[in-house]
Protein backbone atom coordinates (compact mmCIF):
# COMPACT_ATOMS: atom_id res chain seq x y z
CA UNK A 1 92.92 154.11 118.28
CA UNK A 2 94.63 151.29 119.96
CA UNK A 3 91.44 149.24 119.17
CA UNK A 4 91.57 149.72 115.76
CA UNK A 5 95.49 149.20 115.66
CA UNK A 6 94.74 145.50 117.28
CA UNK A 7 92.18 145.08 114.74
CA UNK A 8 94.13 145.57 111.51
CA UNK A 9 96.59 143.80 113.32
CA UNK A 10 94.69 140.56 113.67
CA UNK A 11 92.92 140.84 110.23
CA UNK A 12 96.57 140.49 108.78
CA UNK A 13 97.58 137.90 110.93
CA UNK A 14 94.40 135.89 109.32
CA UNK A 15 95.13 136.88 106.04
CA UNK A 16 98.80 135.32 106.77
CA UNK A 17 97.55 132.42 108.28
CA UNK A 18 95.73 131.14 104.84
CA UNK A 19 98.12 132.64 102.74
CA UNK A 20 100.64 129.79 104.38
CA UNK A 21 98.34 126.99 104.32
CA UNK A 22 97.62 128.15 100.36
CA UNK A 23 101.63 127.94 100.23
CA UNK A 24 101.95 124.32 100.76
CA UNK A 25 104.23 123.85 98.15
CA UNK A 26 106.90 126.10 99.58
CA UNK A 27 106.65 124.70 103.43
CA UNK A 28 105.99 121.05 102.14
CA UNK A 29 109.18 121.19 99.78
CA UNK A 30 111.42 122.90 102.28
CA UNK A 31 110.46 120.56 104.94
CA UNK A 32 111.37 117.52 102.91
CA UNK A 33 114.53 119.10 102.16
CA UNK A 34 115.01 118.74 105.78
CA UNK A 35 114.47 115.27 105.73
CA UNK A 36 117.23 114.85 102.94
CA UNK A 37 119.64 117.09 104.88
CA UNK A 38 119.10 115.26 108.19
CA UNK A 39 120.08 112.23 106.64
CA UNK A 40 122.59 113.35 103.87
CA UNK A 41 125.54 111.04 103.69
CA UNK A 42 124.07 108.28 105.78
CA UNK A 43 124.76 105.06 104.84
CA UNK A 44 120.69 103.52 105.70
CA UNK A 45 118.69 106.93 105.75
CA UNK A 46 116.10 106.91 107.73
CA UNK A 47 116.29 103.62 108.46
CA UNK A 48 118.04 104.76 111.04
CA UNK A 49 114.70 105.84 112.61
CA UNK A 50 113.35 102.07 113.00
CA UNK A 51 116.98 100.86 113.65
CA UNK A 52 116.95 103.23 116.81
CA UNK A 53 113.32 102.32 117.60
CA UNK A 54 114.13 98.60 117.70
CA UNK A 55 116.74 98.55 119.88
CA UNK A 56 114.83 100.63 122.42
CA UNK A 57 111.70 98.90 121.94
CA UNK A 58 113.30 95.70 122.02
CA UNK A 59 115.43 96.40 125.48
CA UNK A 60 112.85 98.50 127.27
CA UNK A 61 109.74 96.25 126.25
CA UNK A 62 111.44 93.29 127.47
CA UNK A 63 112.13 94.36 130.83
CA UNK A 64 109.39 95.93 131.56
CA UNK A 65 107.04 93.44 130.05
CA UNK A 66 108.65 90.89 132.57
CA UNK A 67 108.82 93.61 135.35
CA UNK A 68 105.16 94.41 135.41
CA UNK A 69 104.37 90.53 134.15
CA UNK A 70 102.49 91.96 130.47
CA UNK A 71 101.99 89.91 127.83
CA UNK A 72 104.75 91.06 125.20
CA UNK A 73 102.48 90.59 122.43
CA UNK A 74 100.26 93.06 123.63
CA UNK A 75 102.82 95.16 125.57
CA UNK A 76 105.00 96.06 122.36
CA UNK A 77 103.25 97.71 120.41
CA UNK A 78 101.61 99.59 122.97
CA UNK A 79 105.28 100.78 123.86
CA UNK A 80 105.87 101.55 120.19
CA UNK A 81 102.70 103.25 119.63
CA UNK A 82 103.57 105.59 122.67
CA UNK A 83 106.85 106.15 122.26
CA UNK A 84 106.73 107.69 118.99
CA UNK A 85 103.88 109.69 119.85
CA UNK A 86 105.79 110.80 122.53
CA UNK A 87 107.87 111.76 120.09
CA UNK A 88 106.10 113.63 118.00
CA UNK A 89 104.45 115.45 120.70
CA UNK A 90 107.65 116.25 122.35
CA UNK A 91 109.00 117.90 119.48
CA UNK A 92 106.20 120.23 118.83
CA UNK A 93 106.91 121.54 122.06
CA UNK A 94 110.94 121.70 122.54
CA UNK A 95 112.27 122.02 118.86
CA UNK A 96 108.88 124.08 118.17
CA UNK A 97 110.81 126.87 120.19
CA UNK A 98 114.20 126.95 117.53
CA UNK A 99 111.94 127.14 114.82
CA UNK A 100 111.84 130.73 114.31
CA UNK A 101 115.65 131.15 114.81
CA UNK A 102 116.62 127.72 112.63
CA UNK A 103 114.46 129.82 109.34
CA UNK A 104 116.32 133.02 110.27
CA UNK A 105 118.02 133.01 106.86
CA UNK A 106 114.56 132.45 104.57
CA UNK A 107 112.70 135.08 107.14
CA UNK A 108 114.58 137.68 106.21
CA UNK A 109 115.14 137.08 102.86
CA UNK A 110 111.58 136.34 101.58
CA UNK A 111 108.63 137.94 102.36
CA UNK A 112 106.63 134.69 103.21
CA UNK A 113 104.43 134.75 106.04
CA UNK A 114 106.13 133.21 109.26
CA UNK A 115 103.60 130.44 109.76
CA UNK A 116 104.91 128.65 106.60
CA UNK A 117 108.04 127.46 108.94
CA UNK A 118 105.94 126.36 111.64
CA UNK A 119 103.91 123.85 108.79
CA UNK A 120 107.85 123.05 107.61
CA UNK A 121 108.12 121.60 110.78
CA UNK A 122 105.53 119.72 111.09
CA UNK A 123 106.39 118.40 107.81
CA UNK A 124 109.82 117.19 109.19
CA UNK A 125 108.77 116.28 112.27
CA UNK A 126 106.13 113.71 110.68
CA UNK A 127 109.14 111.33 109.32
CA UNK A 128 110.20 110.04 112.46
CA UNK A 129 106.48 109.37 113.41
CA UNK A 130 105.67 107.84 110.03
CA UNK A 131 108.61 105.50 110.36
CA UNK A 132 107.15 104.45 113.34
CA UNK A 133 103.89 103.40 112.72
CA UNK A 134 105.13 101.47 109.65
CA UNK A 135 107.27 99.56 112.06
CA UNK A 136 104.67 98.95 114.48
CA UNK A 137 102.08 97.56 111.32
CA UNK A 138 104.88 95.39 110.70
CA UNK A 139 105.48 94.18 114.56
CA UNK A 140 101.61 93.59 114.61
CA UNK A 141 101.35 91.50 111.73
CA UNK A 142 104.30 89.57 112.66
CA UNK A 143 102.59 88.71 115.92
CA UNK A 144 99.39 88.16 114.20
CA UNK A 145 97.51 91.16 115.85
CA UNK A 146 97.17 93.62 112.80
CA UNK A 147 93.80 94.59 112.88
CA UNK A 148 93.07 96.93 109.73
CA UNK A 149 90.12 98.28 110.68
CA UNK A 150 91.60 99.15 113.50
CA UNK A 151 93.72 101.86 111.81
CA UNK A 152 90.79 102.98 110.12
CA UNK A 153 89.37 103.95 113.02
CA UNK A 154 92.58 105.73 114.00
CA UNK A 155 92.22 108.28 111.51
CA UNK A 156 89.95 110.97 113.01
CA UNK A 157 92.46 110.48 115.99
CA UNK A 158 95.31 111.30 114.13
CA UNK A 159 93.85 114.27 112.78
CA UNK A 160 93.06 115.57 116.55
CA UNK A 161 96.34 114.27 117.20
CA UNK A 162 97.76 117.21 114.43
CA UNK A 163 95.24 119.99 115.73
CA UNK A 164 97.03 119.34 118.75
CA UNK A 165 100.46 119.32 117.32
CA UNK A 166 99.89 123.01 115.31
CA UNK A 167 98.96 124.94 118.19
CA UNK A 168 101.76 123.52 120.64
CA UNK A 169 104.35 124.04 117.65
CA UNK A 170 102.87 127.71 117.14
CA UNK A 171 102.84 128.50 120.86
CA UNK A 172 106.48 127.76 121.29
CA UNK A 173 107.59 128.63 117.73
CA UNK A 174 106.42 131.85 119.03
CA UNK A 175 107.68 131.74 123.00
CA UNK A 176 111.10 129.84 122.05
CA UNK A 177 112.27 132.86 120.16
CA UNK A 178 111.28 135.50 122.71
CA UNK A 179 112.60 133.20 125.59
CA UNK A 180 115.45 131.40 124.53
CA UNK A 181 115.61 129.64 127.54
CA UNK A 182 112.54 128.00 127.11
CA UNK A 183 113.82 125.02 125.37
CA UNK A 184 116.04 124.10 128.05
CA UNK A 185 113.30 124.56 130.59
CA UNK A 186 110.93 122.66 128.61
CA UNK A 187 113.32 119.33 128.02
CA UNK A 188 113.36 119.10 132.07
CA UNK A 189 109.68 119.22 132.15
CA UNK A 190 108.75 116.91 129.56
CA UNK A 191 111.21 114.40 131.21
CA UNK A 192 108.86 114.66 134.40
CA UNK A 193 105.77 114.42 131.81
CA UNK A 194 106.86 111.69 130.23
CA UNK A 195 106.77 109.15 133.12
CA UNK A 196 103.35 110.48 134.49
CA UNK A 197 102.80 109.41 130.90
CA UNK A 198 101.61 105.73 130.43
CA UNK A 199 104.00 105.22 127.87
CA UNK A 200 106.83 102.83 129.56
CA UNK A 201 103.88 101.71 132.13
CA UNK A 202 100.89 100.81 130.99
CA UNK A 203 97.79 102.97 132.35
CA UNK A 204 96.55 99.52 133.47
CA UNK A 205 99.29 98.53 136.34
CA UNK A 206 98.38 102.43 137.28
CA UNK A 207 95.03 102.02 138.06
CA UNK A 208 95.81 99.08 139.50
CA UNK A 209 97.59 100.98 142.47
CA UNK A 210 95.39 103.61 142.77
CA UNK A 211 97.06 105.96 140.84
CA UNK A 212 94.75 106.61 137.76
CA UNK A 213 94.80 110.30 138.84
CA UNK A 214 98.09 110.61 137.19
CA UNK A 215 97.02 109.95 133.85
CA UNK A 216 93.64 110.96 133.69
CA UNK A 217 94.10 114.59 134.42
CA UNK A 218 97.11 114.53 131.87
CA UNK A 219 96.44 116.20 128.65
CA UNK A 220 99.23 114.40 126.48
CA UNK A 221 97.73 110.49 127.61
CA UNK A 222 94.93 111.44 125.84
CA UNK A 223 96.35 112.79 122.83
CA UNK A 224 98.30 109.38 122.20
CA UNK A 225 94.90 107.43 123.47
CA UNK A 226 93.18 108.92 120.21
CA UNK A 227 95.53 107.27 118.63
CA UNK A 228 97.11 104.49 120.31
CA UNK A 229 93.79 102.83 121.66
CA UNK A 230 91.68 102.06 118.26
CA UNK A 231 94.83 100.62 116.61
CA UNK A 232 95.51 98.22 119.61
CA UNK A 233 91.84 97.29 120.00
CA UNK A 234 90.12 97.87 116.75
CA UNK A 235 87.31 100.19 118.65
CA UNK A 236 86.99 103.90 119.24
CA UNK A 237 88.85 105.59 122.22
CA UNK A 238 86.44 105.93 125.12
CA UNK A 239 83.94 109.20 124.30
CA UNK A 240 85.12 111.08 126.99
CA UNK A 241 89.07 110.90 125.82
CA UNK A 242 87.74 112.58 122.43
CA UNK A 243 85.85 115.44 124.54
CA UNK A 244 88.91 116.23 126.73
CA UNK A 245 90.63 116.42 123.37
CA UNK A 246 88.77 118.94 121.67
CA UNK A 247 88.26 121.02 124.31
CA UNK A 248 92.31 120.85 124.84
CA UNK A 249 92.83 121.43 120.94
CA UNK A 250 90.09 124.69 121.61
CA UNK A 251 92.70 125.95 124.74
CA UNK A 252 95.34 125.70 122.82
CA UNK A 253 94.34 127.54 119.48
CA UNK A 254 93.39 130.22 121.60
CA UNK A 255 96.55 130.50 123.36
CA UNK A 256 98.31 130.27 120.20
CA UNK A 257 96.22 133.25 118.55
CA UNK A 258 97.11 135.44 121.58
CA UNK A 259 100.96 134.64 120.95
CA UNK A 260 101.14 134.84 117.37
CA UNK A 261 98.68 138.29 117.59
CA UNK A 262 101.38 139.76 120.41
CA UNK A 263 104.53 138.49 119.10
CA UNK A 264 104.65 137.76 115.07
CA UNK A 265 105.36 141.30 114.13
CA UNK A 266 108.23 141.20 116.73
CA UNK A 267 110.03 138.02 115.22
CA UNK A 268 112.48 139.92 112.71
CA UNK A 269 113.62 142.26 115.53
CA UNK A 270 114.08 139.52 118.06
CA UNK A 271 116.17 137.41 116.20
């Protein structure tokens, strides 16, 4: 009996699953109106995203371009290109986890499945990051390193890059609102992530010392290589980076199935 509960069970989590991505109307608008919200009133919009970039970019790529003696033309957009991955990443893991409680108002008013809000967020989410790469295209051709193919070629990393995103987001979408003291957990971890990240420091001056260990057994490095690596050198990520992927996109998916199958029907109450 308890077989054949789990079994209906999963069949209408499916079923909700494509109904949402069939919905893209509803999760696309709603996560636009985000966008506008976030920046209602503002003076420059989003601008503020590239104003905010700049000024970090600019400081931290300065010093640590002398520090570690890298060429800033390289060594820029490198930083850019990881830092608002980073970004993105980071907030399909810690804001992921107030998504369920920030929709509280349109969950229990509408009968839409849940998984719409976790698409809404990746919706939102995507305007920082798309701000970002149109400043870094601009950085590159203003150093005279813009390499179109190169982004080209970035495309099928992106898309991993998004696999990626949905099952973190639906994980913690999912974990955040049984645990709601996983976000603050999670924003001390990711601090400690972030610098075994080569993001600041480039995975060069790493292996340099010995320490390519760091990176190479860290999932997220490879997520922004996919991405980061055929826009800075016009060729595909090394073979291996896209294999670790995948089979990290696979882990994932399957952890997020197991939360969403255990804990989707619980949402309502637990809010």
């Amino acid at each position: 009996m308890k077989h054949s509960y789990s079994s209906v069970d999963r069949s209408r989590l499916l079923r909700d699953v494509i109904r949402s991505v069939l919905l893209y109307r509803v999760w696309f608008f709603i996560g636009t109106q985000d966008i506008r919200r976030r920046y209602r009133r503002s003076f420059i919009g989003p601008l503020w995203i590239l104003l905010n970039l700049g000024v970090y970019v600019g400081a931290i790529g300065f010093v640590y371009g002398v520090m570690f003696g890298q060429d800033l033309k390289a060594f820029l957009p490198y930083l850019m290109l990881g830092f608002v991955t980073w970004g993105l990443v980071s907030a399909s893991v810690v804001d992921a986890c107030m998504i369920f409680p920030g929709s509280e108002g349109y969950i229990k008013q509408f009968s839409y499945p849940k998984q719409i809000y976790i698409l809404r967020a990746l919706v939102s989410n995507s305007m920082n990051f798309a701000m970002g790469l149109i400043a870094v295209a601009f950085v590159q051709i203003f150093l005279g390193t813009f390499e179109p193919t190169g982004w080209i070629m970035a495309i099928p990393g992106l898309i991993l890059l998004y696999m990626a995103l949905l099952g973190h987001t639906a994980i913690f979408a999912y974990l955040g609102t049984a645990f709601r003291d996983l976000p603050h957990a999670l924003a001390g971890v990711l601090q400690v992530v972030f610098y075994l990240t080569p993001i600041v420091v480039p995975a060069s001056v790493l292996k340099n010392h010995g320490l390519e260990f760091v990176y190479l057994v860290n999932p997220i490095y490879h997520l922004i290589d996919v991405v980061r690596d055929p826009i800075l050198t016009a060729n595909w990520a090394p073979l291996s980076t896209y294999g670790l992927v995948v089979g990290y996109i696979l882990a994932v998916h399957c952890i997020a199935w197991y939360a969403a199958s255990r804990l989707d029907k619980k949402v309502v109450f637990l809010l």
